[in-house]
PDB file of N, CA and C in Angstrom:
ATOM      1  N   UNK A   1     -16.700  -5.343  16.671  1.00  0.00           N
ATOM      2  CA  UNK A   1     -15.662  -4.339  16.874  1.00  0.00           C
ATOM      3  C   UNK A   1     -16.138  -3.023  16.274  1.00  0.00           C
ATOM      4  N   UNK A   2     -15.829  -1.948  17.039  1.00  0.00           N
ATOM      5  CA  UNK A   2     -16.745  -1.133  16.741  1.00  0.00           C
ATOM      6  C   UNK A   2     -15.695  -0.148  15.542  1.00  0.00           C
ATOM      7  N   UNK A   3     -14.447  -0.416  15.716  1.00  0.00           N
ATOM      8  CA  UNK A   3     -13.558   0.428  14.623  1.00  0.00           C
ATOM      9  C   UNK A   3     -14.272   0.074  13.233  1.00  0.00           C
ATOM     10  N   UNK A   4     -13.590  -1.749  13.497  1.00  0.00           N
ATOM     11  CA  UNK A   4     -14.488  -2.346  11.931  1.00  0.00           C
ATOM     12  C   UNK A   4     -15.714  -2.131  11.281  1.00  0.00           C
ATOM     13  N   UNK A   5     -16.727  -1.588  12.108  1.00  0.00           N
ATOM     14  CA  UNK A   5     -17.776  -0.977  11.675  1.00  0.00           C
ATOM     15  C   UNK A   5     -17.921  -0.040  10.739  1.00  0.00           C
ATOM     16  N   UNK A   6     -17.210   1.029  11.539  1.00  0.00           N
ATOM     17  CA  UNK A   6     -17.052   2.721  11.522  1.00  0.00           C
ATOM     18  C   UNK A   6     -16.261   2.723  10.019  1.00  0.00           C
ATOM     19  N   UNK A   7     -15.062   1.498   9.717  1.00  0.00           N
ATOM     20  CA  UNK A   7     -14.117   1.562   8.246  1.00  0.00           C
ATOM     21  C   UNK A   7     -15.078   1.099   7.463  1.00  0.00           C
ATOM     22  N   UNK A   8     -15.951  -0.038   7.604  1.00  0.00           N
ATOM     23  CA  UNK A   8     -17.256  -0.473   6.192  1.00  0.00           C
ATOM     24  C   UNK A   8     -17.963   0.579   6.198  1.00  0.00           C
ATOM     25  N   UNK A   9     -18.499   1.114   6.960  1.00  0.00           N
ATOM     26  CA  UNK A   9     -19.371   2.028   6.621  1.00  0.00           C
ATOM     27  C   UNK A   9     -18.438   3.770   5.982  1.00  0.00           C
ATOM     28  N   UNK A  10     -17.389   3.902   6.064  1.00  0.00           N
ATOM     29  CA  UNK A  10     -16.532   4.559   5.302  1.00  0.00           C
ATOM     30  C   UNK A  10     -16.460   4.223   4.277  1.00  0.00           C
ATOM     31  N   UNK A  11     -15.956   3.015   4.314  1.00  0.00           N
ATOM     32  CA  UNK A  11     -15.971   2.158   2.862  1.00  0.00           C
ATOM     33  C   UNK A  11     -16.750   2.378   1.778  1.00  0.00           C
ATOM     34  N   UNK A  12     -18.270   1.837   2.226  1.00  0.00           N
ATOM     35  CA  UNK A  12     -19.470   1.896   1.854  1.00  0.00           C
ATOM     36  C   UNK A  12     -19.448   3.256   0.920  1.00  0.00           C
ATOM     37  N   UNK A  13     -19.191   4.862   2.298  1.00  0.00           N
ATOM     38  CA  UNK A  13     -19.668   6.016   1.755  1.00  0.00           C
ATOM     39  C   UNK A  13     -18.984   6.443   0.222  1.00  0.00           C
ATOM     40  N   UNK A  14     -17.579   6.106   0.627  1.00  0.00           N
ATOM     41  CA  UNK A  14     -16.309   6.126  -0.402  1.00  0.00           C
ATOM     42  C   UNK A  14     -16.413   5.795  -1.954  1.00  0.00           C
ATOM     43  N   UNK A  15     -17.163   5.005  -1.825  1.00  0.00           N
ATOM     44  CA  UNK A  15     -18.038   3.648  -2.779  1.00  0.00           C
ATOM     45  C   UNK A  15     -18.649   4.654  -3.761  1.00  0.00           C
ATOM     46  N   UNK A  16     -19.852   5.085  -2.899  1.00  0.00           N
ATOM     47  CA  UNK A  16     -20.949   5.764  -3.365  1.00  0.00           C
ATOM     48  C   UNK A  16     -20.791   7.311  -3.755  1.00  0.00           C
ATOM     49  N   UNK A  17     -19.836   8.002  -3.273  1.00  0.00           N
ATOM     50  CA  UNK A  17     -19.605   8.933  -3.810  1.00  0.00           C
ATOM     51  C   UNK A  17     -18.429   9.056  -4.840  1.00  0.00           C
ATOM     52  N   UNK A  18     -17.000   8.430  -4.994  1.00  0.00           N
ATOM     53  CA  UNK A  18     -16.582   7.885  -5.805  1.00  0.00           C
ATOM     54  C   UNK A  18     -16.815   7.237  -7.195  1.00  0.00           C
ATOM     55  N   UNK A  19     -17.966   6.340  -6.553  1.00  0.00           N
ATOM     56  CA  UNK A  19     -18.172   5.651  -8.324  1.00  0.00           C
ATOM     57  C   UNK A  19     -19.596   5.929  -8.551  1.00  0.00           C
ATOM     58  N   UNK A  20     -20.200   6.788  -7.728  1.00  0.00           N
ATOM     59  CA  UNK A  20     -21.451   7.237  -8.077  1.00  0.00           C
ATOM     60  C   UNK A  20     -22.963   5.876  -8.249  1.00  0.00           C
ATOM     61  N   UNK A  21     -22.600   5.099  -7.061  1.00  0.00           N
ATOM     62  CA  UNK A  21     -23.550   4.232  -7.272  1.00  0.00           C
ATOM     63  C   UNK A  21     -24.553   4.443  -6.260  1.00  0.00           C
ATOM     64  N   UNK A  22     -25.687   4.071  -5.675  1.00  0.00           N
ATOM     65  CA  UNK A  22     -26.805   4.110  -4.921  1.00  0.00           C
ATOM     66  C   UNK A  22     -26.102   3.856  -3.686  1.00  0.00           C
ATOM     67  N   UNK A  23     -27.021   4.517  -2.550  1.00  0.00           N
ATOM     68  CA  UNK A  23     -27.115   4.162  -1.230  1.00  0.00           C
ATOM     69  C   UNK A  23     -27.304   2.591  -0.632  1.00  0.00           C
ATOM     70  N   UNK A  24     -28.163   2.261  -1.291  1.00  0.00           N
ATOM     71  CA  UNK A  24     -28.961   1.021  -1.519  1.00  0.00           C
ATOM     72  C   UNK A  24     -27.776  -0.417  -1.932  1.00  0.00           C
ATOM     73  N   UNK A  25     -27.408   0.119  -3.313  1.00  0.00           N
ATOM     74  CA  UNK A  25     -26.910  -0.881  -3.522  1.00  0.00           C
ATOM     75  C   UNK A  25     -25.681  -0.564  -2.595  1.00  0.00           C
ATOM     76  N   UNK A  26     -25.048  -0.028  -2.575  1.00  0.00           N
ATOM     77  CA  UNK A  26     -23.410  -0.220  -1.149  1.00  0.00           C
ATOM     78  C   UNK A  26     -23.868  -0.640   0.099  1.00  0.00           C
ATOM     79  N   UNK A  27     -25.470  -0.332   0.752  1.00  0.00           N
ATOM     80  CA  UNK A  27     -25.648  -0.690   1.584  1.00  0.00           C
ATOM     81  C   UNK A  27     -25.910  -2.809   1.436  1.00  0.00           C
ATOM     82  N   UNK A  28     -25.921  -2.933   0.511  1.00  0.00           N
ATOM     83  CA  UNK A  28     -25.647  -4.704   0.577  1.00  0.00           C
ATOM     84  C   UNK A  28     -24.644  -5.216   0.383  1.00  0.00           C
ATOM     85  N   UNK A  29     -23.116  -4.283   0.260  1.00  0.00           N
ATOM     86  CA  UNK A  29     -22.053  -5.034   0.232  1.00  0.00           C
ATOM     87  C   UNK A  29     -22.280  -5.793   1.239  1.00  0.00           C
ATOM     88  N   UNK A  30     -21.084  -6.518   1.166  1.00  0.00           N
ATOM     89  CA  UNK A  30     -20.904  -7.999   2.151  1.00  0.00           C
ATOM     90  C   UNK A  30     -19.438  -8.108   1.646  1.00  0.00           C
ATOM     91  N   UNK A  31     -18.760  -8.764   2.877  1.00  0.00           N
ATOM     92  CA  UNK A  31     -17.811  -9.285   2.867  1.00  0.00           C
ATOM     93  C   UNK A  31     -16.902 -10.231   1.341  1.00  0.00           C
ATOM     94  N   UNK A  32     -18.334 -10.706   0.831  1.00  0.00           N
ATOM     95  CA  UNK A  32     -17.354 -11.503   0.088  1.00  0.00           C
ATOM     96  C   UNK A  32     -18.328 -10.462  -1.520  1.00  0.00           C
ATOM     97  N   UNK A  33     -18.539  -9.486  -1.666  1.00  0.00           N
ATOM     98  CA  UNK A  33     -19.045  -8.457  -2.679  1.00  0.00           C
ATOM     99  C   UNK A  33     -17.783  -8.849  -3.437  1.00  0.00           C
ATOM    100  N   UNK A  34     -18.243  -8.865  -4.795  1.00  0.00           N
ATOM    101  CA  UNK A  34     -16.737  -8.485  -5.710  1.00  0.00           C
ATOM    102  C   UNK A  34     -16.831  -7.248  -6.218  1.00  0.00           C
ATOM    103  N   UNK A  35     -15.953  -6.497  -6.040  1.00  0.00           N
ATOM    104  CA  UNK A  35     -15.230  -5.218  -6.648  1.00  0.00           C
ATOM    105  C   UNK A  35     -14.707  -5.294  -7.932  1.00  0.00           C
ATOM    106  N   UNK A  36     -13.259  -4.775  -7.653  1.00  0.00           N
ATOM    107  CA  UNK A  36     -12.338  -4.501  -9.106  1.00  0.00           C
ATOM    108  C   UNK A  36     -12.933  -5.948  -9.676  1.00  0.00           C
ATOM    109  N   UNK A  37     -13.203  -5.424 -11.013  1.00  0.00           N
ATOM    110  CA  UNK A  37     -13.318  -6.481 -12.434  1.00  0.00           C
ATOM    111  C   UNK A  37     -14.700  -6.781 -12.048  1.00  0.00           C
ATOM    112  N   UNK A  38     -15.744  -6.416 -11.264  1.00  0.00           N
ATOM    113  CA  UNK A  38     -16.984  -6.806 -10.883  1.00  0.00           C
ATOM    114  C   UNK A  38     -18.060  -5.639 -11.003  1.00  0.00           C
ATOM    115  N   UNK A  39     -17.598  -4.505 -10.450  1.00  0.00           N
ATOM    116  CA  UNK A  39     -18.517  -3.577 -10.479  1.00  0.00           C
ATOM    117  C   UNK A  39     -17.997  -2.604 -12.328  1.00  0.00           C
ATOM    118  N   UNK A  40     -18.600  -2.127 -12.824  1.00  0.00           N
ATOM    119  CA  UNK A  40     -18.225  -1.627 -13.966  1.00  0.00           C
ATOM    120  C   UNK A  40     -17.596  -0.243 -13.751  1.00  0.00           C
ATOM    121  N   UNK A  41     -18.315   0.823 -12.567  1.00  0.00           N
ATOM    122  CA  UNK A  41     -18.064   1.434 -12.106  1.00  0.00           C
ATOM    123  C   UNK A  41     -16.450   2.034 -11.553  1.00  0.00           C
ATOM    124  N   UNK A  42     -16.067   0.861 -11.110  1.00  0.00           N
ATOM    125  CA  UNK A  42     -14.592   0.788 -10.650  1.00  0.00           C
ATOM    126  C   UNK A  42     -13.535   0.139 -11.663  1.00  0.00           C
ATOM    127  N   UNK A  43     -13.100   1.215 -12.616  1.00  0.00           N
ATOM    128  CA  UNK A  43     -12.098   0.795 -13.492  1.00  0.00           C
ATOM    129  C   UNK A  43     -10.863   1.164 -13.045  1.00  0.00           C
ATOM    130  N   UNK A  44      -9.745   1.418 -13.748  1.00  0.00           N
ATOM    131  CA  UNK A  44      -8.333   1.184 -13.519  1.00  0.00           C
ATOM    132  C   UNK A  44      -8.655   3.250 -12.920  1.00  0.00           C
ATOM    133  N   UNK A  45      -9.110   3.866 -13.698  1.00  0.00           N
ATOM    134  CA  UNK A  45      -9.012   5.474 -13.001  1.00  0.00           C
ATOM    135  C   UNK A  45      -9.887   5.529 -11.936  1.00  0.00           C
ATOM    136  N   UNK A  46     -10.685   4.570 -11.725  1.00  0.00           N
ATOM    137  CA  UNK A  46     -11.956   5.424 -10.083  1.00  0.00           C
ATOM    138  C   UNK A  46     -10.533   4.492  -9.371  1.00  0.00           C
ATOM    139  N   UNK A  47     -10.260   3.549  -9.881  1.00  0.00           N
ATOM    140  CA  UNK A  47      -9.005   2.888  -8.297  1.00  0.00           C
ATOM    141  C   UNK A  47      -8.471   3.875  -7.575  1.00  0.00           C
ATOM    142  N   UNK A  48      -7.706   4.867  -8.097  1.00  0.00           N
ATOM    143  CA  UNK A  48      -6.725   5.968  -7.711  1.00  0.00           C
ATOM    144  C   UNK A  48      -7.799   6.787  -6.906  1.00  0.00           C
ATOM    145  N   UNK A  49      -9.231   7.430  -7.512  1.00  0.00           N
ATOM    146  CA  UNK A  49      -9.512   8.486  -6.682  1.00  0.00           C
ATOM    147  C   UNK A  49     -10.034   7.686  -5.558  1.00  0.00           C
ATOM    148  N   UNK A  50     -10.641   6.649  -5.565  1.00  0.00           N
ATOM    149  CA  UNK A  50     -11.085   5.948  -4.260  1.00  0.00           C
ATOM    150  C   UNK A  50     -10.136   5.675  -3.601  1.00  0.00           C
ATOM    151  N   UNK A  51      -9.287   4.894  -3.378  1.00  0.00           N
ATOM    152  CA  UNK A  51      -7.853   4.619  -2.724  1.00  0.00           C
ATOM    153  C   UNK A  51      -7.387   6.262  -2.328  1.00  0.00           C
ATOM    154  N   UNK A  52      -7.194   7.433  -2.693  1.00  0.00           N
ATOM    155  CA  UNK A  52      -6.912   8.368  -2.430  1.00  0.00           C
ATOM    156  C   UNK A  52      -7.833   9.314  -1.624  1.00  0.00           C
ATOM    157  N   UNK A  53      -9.043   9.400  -1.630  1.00  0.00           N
ATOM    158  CA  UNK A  53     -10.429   9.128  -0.835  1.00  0.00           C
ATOM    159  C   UNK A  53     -10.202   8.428   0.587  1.00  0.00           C
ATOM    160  N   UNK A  54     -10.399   7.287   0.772  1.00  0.00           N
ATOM    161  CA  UNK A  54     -10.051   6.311   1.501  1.00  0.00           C
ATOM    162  C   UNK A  54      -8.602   6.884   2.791  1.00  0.00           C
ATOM    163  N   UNK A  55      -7.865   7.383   2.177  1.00  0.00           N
ATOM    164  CA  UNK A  55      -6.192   8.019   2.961  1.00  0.00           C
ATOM    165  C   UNK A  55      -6.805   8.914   3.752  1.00  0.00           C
ATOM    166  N   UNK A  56      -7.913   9.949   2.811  1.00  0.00           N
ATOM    167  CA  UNK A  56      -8.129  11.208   3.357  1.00  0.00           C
ATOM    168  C   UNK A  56      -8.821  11.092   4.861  1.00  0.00           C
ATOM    169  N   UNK A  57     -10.226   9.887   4.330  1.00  0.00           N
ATOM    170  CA  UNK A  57     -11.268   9.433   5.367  1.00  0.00           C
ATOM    171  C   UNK A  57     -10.729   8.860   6.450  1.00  0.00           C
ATOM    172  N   UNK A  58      -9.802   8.115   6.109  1.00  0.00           N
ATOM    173  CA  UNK A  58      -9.686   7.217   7.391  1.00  0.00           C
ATOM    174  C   UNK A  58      -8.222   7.381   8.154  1.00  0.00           C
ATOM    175  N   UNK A  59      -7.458   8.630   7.327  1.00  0.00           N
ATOM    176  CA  UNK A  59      -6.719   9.019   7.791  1.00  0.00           C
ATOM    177  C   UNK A  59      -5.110   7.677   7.805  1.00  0.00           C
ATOM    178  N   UNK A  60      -4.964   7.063   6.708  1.00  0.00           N
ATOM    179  CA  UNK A  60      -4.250   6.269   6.402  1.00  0.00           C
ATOM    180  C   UNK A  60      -3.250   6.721   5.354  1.00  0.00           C
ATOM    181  N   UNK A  61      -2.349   5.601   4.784  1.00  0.00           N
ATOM    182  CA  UNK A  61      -1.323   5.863   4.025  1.00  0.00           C
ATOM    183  C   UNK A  61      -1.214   4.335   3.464  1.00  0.00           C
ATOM    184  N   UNK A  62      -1.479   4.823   1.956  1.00  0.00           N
ATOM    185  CA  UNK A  62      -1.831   3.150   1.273  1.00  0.00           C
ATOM    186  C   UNK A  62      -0.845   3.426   0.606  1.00  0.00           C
ATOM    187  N   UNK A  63       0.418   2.194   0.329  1.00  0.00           N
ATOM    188  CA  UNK A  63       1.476   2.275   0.069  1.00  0.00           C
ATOM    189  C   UNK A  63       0.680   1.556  -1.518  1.00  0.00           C
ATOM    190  N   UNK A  64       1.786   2.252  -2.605  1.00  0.00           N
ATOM    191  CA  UNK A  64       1.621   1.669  -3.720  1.00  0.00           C
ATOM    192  C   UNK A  64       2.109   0.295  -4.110  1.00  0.00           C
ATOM    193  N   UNK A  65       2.830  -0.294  -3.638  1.00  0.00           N
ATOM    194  CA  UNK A  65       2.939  -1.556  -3.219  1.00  0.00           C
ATOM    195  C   UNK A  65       2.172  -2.944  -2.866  1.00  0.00           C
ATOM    196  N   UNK A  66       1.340  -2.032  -2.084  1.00  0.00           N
ATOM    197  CA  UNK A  66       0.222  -3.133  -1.591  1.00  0.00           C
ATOM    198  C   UNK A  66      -0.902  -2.984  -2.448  1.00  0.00           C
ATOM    199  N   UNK A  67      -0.870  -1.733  -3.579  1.00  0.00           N
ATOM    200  CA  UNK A  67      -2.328  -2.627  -4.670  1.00  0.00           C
ATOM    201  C   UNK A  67      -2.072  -3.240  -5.380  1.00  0.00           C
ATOM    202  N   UNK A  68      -2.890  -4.057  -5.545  1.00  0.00           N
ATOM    203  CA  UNK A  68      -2.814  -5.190  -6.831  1.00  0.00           C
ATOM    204  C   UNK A  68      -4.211  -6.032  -6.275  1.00  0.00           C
ATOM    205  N   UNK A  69      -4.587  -6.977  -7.788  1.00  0.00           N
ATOM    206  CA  UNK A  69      -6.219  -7.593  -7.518  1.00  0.00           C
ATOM    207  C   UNK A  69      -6.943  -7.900  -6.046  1.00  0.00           C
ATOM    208  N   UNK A  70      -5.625  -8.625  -5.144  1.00  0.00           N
ATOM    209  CA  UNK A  70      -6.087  -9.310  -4.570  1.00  0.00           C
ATOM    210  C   UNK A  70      -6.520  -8.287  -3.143  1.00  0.00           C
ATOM    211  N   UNK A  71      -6.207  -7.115  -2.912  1.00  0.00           N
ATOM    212  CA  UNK A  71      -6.736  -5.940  -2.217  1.00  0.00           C
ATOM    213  C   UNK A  71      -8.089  -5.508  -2.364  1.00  0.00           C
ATOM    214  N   UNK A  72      -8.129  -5.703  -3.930  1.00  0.00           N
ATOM    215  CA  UNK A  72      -9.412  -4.784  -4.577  1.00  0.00           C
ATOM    216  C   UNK A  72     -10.603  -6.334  -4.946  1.00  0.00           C
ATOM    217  N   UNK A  73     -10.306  -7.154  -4.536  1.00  0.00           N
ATOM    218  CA  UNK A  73     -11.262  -8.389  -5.424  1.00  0.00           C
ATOM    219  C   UNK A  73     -12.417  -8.298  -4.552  1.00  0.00           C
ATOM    220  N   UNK A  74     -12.587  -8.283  -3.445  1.00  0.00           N
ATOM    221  CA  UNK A  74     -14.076  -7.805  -2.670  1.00  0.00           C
ATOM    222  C   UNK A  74     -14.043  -6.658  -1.475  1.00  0.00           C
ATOM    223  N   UNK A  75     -15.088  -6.686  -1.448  1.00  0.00           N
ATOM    224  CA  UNK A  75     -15.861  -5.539  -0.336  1.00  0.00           C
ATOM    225  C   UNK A  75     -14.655  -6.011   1.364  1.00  0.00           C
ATOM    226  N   UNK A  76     -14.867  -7.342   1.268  1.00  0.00           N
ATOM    227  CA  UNK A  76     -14.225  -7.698   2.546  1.00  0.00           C
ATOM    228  C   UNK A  76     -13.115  -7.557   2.531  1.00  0.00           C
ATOM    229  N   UNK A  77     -11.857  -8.043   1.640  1.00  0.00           N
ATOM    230  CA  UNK A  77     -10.511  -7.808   1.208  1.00  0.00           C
ATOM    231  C   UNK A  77      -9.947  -6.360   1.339  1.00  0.00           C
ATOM    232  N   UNK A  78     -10.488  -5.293   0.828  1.00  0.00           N
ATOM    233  CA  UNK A  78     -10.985  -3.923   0.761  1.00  0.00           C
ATOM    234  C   UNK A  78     -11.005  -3.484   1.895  1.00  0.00           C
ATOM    235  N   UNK A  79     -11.536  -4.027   3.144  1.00  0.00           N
ATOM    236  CA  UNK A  79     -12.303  -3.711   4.070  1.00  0.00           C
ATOM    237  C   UNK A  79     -11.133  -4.483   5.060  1.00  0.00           C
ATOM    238  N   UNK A  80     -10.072  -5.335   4.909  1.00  0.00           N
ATOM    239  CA  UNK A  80      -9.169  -6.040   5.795  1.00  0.00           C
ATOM    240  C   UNK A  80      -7.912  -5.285   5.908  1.00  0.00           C
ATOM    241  N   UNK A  81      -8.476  -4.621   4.378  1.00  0.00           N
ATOM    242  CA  UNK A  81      -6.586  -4.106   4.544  1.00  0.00           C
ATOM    243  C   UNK A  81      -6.846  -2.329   5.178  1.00  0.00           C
ATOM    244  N   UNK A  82      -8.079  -1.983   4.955  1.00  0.00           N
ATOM    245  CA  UNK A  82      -8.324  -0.635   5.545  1.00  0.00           C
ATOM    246  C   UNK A  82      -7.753  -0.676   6.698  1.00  0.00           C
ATOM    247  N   UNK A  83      -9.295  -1.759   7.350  1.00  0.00           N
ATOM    248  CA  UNK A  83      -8.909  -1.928   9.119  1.00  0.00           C
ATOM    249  C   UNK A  83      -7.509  -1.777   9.714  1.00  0.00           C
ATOM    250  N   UNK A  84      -6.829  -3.014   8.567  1.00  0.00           N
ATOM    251  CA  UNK A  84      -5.306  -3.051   9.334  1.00  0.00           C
ATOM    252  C   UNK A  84      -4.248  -1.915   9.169  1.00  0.00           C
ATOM    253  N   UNK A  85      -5.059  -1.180   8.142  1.00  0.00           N
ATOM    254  CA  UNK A  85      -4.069   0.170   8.470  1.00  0.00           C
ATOM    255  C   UNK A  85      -4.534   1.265   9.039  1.00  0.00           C
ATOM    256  N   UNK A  86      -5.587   1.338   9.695  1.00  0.00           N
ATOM    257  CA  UNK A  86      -6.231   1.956  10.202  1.00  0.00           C
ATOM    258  C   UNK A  86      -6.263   2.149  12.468  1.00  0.00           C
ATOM    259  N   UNK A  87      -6.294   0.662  12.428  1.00  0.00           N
ATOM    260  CA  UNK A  87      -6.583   0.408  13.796  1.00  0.00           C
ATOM    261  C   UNK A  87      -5.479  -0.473  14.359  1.00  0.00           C
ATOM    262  N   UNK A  88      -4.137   0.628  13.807  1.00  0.00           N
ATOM    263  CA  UNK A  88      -3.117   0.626  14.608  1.00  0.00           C
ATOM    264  C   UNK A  88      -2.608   1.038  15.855  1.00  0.00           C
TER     265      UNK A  88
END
């Protein structure tokens, strides 16, 4: 699917300019990557500017409601709930 593509690789960019990590390493997320509580990078303050990042890029509206661990626990999770608010 070519939307789902176009949101990981948003994802990905979001990643890397956000928490300031390599090209390299975002380019090996995977689906089941762990995030929040995994990368050191992504603490309780990069959540907000990435998630707020993320609205701008993909042109969404992430209700505060729907964060909590189980959004943020991997690359793929991350990447399910984009899509579905995305490729409405």
């Amino acid at each position: 699917m070519e939307g789902r593509r176009e949101i990981e690789d948003t994802l990905r960019a979001v990643l890397r300019d956000v928490l300031g990590i390599s090209p390299a390493r975002a380019a090996a997320f995977d689906g089941l990557t762990p995030l929040f509580g995994a990368l050191p990078e992504l603490d309780s303050m990069a959540v907000a500017g990435l998630l707020t990042e993320l609205e701008d890029r993909l042109g969404i509206v992430i209700d505060d409601d729907d964060v909590d661990a189980n959004m943020l626990a991997t690359f793929g999770a991350l990447a399910n709930y984009a899509a579905a608010k995305a490729l409405v």
